[in-house]
Protein backbone atom coordinates (compact mmCIF):
# COMPACT_ATOMS: atom_id res chain seq x y z
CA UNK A 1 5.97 -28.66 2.08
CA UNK A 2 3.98 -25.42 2.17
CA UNK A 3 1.23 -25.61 4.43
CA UNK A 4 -1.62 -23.34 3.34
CA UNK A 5 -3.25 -20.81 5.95
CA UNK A 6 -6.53 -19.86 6.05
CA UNK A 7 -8.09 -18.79 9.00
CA UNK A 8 -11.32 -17.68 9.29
CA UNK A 9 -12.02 -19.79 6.21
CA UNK A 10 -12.51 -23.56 5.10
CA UNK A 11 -10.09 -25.09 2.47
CA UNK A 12 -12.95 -26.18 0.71
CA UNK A 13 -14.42 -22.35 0.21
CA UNK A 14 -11.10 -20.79 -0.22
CA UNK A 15 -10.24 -22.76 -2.86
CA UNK A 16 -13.99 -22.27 -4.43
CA UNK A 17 -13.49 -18.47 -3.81
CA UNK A 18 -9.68 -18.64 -5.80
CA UNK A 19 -11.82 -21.15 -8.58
CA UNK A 20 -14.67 -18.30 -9.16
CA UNK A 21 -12.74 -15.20 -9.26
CA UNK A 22 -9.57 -16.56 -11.03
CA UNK A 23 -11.55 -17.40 -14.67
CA UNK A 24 -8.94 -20.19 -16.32
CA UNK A 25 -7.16 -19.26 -19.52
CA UNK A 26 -4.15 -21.95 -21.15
CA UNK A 27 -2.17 -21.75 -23.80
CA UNK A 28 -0.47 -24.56 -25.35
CA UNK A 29 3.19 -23.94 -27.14
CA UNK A 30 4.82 -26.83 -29.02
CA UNK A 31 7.42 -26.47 -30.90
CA UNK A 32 7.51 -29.41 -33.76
CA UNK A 33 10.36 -31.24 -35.56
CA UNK A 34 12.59 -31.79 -32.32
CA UNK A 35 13.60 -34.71 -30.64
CA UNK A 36 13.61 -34.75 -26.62
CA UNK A 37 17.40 -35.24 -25.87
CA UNK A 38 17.22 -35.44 -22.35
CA UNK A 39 14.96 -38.07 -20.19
CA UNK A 40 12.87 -35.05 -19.12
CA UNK A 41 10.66 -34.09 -20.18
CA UNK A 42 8.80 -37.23 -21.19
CA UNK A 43 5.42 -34.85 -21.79
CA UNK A 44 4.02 -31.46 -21.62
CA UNK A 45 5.21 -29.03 -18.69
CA UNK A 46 2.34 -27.18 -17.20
CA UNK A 47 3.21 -23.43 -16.09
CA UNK A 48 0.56 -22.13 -13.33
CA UNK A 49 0.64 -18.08 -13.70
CA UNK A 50 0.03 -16.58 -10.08
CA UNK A 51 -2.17 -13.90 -12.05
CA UNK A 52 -5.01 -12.96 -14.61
CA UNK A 53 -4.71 -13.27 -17.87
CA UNK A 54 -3.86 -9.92 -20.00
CA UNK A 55 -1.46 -8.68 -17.13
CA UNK A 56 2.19 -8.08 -16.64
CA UNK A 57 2.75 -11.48 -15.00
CA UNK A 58 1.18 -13.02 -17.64
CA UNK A 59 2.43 -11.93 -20.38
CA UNK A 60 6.08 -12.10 -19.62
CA UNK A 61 5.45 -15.74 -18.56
CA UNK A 62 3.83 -17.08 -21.64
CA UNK A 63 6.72 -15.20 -23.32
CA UNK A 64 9.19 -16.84 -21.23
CA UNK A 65 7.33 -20.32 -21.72
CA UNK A 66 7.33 -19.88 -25.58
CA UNK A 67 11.48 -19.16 -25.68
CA UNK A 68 11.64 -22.13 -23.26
CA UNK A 69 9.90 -24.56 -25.69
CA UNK A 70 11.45 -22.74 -28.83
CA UNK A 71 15.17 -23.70 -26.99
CA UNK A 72 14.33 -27.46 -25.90
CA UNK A 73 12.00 -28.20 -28.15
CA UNK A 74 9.53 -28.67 -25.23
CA UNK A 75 5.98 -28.15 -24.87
CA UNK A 76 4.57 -26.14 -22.00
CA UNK A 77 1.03 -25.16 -21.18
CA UNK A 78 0.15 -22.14 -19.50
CA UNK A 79 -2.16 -21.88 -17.34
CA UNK A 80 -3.82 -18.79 -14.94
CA UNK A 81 -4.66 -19.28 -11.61
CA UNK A 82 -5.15 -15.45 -9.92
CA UNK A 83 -6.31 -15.45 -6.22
CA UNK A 84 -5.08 -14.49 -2.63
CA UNK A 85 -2.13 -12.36 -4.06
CA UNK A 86 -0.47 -15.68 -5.42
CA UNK A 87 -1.99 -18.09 -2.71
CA UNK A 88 -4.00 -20.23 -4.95
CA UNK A 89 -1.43 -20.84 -7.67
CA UNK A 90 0.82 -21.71 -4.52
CA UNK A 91 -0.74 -24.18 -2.97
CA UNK A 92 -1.88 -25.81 -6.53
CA UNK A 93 1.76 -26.11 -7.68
CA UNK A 94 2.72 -27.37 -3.80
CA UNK A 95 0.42 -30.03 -4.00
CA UNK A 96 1.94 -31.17 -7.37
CA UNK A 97 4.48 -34.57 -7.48
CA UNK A 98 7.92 -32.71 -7.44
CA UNK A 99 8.87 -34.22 -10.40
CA UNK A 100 9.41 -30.72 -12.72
CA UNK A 101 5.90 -31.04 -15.11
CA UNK A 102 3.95 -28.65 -12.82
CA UNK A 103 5.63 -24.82 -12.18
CA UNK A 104 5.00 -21.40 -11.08
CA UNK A 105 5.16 -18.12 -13.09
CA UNK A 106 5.29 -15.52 -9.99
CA UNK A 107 5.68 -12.05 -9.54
CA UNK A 108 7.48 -10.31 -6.79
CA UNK A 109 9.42 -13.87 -5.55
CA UNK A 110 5.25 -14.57 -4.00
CA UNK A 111 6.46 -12.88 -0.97
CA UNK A 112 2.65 -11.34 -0.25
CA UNK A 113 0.90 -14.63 0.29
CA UNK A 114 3.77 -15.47 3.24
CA UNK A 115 3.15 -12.21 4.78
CA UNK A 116 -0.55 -11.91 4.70
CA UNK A 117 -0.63 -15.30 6.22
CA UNK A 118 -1.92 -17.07 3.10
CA UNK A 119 0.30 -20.00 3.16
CA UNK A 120 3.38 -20.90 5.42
CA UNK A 121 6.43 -21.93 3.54
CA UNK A 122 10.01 -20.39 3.61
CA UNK A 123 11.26 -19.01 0.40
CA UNK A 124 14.74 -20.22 0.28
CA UNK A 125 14.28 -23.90 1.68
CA UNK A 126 11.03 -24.55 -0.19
CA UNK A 127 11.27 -22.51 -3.51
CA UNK A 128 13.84 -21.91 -6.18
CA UNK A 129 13.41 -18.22 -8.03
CA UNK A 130 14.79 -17.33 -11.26
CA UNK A 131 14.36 -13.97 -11.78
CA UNK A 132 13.60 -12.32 -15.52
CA UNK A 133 12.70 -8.72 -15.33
CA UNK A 134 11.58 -5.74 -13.51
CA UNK A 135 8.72 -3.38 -14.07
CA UNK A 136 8.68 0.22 -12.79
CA UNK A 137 5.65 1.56 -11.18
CA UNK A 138 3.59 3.89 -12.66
CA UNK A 139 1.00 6.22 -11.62
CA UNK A 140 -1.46 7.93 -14.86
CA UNK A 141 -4.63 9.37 -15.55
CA UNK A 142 -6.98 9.70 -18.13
CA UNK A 143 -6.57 12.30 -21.14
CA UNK A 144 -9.53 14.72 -19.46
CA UNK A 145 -8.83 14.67 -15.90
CA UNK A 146 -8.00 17.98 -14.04
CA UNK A 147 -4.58 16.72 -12.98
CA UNK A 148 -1.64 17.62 -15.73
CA UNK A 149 1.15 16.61 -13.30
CA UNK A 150 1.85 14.61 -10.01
CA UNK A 151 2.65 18.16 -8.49
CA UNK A 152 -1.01 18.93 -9.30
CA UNK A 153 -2.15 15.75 -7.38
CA UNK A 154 -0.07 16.48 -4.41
CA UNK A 155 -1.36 19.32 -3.98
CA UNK A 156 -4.53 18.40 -4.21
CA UNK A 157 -4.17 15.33 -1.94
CA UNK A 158 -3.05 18.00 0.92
CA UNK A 159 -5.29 20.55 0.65
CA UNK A 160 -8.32 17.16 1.73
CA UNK A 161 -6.49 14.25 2.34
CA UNK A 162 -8.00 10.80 1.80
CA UNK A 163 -10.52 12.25 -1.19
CA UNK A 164 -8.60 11.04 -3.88
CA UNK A 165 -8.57 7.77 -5.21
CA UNK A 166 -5.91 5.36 -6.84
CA UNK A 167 -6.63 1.87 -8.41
CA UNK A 168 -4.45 -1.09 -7.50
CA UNK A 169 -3.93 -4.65 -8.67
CA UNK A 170 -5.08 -5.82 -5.55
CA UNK A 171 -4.83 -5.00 -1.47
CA UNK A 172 -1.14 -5.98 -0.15
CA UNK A 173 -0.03 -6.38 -3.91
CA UNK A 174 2.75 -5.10 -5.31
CA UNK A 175 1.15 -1.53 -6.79
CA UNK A 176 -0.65 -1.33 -3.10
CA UNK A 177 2.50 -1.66 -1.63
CA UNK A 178 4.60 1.26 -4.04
CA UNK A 179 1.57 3.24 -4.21
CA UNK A 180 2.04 3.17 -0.27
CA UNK A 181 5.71 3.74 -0.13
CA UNK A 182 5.37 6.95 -3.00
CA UNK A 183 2.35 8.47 -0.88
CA UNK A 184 4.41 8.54 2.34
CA UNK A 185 7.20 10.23 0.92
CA UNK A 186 5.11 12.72 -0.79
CA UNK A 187 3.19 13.43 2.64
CA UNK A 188 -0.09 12.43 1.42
CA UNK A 189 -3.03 10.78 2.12
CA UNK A 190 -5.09 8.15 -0.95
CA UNK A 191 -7.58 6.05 -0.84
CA UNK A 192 -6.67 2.97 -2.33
CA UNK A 193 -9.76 0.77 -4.34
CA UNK A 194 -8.51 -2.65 -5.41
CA UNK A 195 -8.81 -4.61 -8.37
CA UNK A 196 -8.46 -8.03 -9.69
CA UNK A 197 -4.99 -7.06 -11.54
CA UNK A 198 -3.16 -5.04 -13.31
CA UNK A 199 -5.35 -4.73 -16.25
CA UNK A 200 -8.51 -3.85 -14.69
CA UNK A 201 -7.06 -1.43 -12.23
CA UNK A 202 -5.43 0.33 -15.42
CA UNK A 203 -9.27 0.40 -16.69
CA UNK A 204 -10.60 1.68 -13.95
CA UNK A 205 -8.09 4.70 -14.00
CA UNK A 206 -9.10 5.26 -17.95
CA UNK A 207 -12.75 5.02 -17.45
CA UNK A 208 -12.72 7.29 -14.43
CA UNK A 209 -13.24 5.13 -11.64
CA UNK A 210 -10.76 6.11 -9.82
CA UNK A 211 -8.66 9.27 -10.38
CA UNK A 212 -5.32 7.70 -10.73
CA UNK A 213 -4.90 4.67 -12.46
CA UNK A 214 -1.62 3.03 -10.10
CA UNK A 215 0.12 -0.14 -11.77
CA UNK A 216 3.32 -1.00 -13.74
CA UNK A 217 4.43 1.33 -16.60
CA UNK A 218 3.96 -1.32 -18.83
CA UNK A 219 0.33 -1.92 -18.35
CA UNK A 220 0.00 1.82 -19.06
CA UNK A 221 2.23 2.66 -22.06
CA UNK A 222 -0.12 1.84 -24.64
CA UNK A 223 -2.65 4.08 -23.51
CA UNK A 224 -0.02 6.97 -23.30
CA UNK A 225 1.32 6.37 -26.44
CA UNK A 226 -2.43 6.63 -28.07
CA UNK A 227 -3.12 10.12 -25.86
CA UNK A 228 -5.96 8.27 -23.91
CA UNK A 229 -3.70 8.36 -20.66
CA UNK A 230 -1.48 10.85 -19.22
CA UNK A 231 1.30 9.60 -17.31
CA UNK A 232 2.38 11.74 -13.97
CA UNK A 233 5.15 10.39 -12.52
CA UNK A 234 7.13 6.43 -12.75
CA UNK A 235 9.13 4.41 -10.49
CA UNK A 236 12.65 3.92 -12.64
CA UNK A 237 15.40 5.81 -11.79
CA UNK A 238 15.37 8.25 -15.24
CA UNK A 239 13.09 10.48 -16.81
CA UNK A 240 11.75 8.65 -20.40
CA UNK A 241 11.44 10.24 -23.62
CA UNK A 242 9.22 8.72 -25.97
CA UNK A 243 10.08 9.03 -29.61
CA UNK A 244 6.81 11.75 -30.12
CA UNK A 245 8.79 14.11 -27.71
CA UNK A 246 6.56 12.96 -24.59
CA UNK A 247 8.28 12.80 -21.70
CA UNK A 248 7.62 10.34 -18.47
CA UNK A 249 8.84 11.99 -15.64
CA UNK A 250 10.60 10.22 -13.07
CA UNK A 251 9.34 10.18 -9.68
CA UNK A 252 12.83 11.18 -8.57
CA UNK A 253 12.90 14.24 -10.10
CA UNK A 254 9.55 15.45 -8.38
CA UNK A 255 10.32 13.86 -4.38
CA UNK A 256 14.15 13.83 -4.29
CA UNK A 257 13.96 11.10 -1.21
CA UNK A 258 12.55 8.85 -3.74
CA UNK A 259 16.07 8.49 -5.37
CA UNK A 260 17.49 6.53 -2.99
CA UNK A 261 14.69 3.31 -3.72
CA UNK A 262 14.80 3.57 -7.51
CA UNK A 263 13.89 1.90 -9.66
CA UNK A 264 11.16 0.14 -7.90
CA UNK A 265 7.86 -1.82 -8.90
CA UNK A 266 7.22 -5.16 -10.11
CA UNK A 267 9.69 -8.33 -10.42
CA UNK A 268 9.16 -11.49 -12.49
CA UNK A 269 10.04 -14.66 -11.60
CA UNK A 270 9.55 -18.71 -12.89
CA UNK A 271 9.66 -20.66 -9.64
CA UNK A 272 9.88 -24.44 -8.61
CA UNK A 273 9.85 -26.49 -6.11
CA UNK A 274 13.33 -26.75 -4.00
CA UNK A 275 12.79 -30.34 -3.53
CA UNK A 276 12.95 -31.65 -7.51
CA UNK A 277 16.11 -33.56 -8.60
CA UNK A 278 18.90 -31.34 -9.06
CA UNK A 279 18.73 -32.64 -12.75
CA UNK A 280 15.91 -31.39 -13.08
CA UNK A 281 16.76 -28.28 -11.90
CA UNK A 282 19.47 -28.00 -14.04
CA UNK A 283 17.79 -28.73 -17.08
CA UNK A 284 14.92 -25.76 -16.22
CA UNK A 285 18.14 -23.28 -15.19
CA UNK A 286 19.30 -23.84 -18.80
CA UNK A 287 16.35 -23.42 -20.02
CA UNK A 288 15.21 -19.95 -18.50
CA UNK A 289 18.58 -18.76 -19.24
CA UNK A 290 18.03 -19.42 -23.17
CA UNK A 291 14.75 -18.28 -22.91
CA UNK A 292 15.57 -15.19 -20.90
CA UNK A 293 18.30 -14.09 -23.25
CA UNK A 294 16.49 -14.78 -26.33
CA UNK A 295 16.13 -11.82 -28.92
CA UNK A 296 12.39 -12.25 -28.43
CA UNK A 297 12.33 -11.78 -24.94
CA UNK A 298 14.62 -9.01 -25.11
CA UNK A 299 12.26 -6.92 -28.07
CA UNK A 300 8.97 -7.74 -25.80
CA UNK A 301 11.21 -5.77 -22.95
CA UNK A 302 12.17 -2.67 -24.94
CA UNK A 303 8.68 -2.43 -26.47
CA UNK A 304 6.61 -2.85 -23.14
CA UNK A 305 9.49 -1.15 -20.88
CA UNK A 306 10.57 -3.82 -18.89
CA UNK A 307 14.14 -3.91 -17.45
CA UNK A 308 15.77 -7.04 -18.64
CA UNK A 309 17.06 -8.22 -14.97
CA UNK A 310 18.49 -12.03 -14.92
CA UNK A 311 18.61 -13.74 -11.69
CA UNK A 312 18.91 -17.10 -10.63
CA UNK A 313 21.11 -19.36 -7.71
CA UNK A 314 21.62 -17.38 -4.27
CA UNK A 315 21.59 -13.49 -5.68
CA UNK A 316 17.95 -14.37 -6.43
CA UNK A 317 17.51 -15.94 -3.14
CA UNK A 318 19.34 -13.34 -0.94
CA UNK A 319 16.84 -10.38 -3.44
CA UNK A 320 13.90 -12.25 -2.64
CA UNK A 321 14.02 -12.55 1.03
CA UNK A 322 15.42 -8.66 0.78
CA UNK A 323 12.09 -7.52 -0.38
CA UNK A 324 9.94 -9.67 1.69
CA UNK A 325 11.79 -8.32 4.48
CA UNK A 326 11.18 -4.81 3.66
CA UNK A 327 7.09 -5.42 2.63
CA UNK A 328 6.32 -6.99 6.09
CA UNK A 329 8.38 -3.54 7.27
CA UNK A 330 5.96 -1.07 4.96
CA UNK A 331 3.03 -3.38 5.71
CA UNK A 332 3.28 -3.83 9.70
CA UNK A 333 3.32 0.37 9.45
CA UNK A 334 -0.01 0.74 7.10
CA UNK A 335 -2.04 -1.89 8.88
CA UNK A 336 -4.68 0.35 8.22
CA UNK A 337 -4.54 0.61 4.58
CA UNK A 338 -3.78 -3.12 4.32
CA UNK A 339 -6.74 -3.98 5.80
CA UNK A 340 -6.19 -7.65 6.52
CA UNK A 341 -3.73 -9.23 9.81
CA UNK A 342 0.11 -9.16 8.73
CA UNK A 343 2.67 -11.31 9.62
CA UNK A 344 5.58 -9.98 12.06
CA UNK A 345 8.94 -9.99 10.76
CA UNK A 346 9.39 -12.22 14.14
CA UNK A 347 6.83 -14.49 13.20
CA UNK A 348 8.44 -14.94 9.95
CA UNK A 349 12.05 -15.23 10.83
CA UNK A 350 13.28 -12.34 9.37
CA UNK A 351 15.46 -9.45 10.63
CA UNK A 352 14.65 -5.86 10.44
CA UNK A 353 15.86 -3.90 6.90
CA UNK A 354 18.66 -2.23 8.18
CA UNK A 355 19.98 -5.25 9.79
CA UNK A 356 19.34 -7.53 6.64
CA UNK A 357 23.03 -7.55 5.71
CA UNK A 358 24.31 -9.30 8.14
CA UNK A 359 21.20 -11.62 8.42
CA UNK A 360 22.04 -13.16 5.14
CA UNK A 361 22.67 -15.77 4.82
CA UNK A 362 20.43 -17.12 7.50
CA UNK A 363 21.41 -19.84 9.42
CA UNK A 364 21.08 -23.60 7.41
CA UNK A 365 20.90 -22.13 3.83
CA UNK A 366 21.70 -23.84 1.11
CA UNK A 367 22.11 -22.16 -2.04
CA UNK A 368 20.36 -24.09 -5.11
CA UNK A 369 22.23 -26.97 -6.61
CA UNK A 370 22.25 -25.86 -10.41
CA UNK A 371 25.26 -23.84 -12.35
């Protein structure tokens, strides 16, 4: 059972605090004219998105939920709960009867709320991850800013460190965390100004808030396409050509170091709880899998340009607690810039990177029951 951590603060006003800033938006799919063949699901399924509305998360899970009901014939309702980088939707699907009506759609296998000491559970013995898709960072600006290229910024960045700014999703989120890991490899220095997700930290960037708008590629591309945005630099592994002749460059090809990481950025994944009936399981495994390799999943990927990445059993157990392991490394170095107390890798049972390999699999694991 997860057990929720919030020092400093009651239960009673962290939840409040999750309630006011989350805003609550559902969506109700049902797909008529098909009979339930299994015993579950009896009713609706209720999908809890970690995230706001409008964002990356959500909008590859209400896809995902929609090919899911389209496949079964099931209905789902989708639901946002945004709030301590995935803590609130946590503990509201933990407290849930494990009986498979309540899930989580997640980004980044929720390994932030574990290491900012939002909640206390251990990913492989209390969660099961199925992984979707990936989303490579992005770093843009708008149409009239003084910066044509990521070279510009650089330089800019070293000649007064600290003075320029970059939006993120949120502190110790996923953007905070790349936008971290690209600034230390190109030897500079940012100030980093959280938002309240993707979407609004891509707003800020367009309405000049901040100087560089940082978030997934995806929450940018319509903006570039249009000319309001200008896009310096993503996190996949190859330069993009767009079919007006614009190219996106590739981080690699400006800090060569950088190669070795790509691509990196976002990860989606529908969650549940580790303890439901391994029926149950089963018939949700099925179900992602249909839904993931639907033909409407796979046009929302090419048009938004998300990598199509299917995951599930112990490879999306062993990826999961491979990224956690190297966030608490990045954050436990930029305590500063994190600006809240971070978990050890000690404290959390997990080895150093470079000796991840033979850590996994960690002693007592048992890979999920499902085919």
């Amino acid at each position: 059972m997860t057990k929720i951590n919030t020092t400093g603060v009651s239960r009673r006003n962290f939840l409040a605090a999750g309630t006011a800033t989350a805003g609550l938006s559902a969506l109700s799919i049902t797909i008529p004219g098909s009979a339930f063949a299994q015993s579950y699901p009896r009713r609706p399924i209720t999908l809890v998105v970690m995230y706001a509305a409008g964002g990356g998360t959500d909008a590859i899970m209400r896809k995902l939920a929609d090919e899911m009901a389209r496949a079964k014939g099931w209905t789902i309702n989708v639901i946002n709960k945004p709030g301590a980088v995935g803590g609130v939707a946590t503990q509201f699907v933990d407290a849930a009867r494990p009986d498979g009506y309540t899930l989580m759609g997640a980004a980044n296998y929720n390994r932030f709320v574990r290491v900012l000491g939002h909640a206390d559970f251990v990913p492989w013995e209390d969660w099961v991850p199925m992984k979707a898709a990936n989303a490579p960072a992005s770093w843009s600006v708008r149409k009239d800013s003084p910066f044509q290229s990521m070279q510009d910024v650089i330089a800019a960045a070293k000649a007064d460190p600290g003075s320029l700014t970059i939006s993120t999703s949120g502190t110790g989120g996923v953007w905070h965390e790349v936008a971290l890991i690209l600034a230390k490899m190109a030897g500079i220095e940012l100030k980093y100004v959280p938002y309240k997700g993707g979407k609004p930290a891509t707003l800020a960037g367009l309405q000049g808030e901040t100087d560089i708008a940082g978030g997934g590629l995806h929450e940018h591309i319509d903006l570039i396409r249009t000319g309001e945005m200008r896009n310096l630099c993503h996190a996949g592994a190859k330069d993009i050509t767009l079919p007006n002749g614009t190219v996106l460059p590739s981080i690699g090809g400006i800090i060569p170091e950088s190669q070795k990481i790509l691509p990196v950025g976002a990860t989606y994944n529908f969650m549940m709880q580790r303890s439901l009936p391994p029926e149950i399981q089963q018939e949700l495994a099925d179900a992602f899998r249909a839904a993931a390799s639907s033909e409407g999943f796979r046009e929302m990927m090419e048009a938004k340009f998300f990598d199509l990445d299917l995951l599930v059993g112990e490879a999306a157990d062993r990826q999961g607690a491979l990224m956690e392991t190297i966030t608490v490394d990045i954050f436990n170095n930029n305590k500063d810039a994190i600006g809240a107390e971070v978990k050890s890798a000690a404290e959390l049972g997990l080895p150093a990177p470079e000796d991840f390999d033979t850590w996994w699999p960690p002693q007592g694991y048992t890979p999920p029951s499902f085919t």
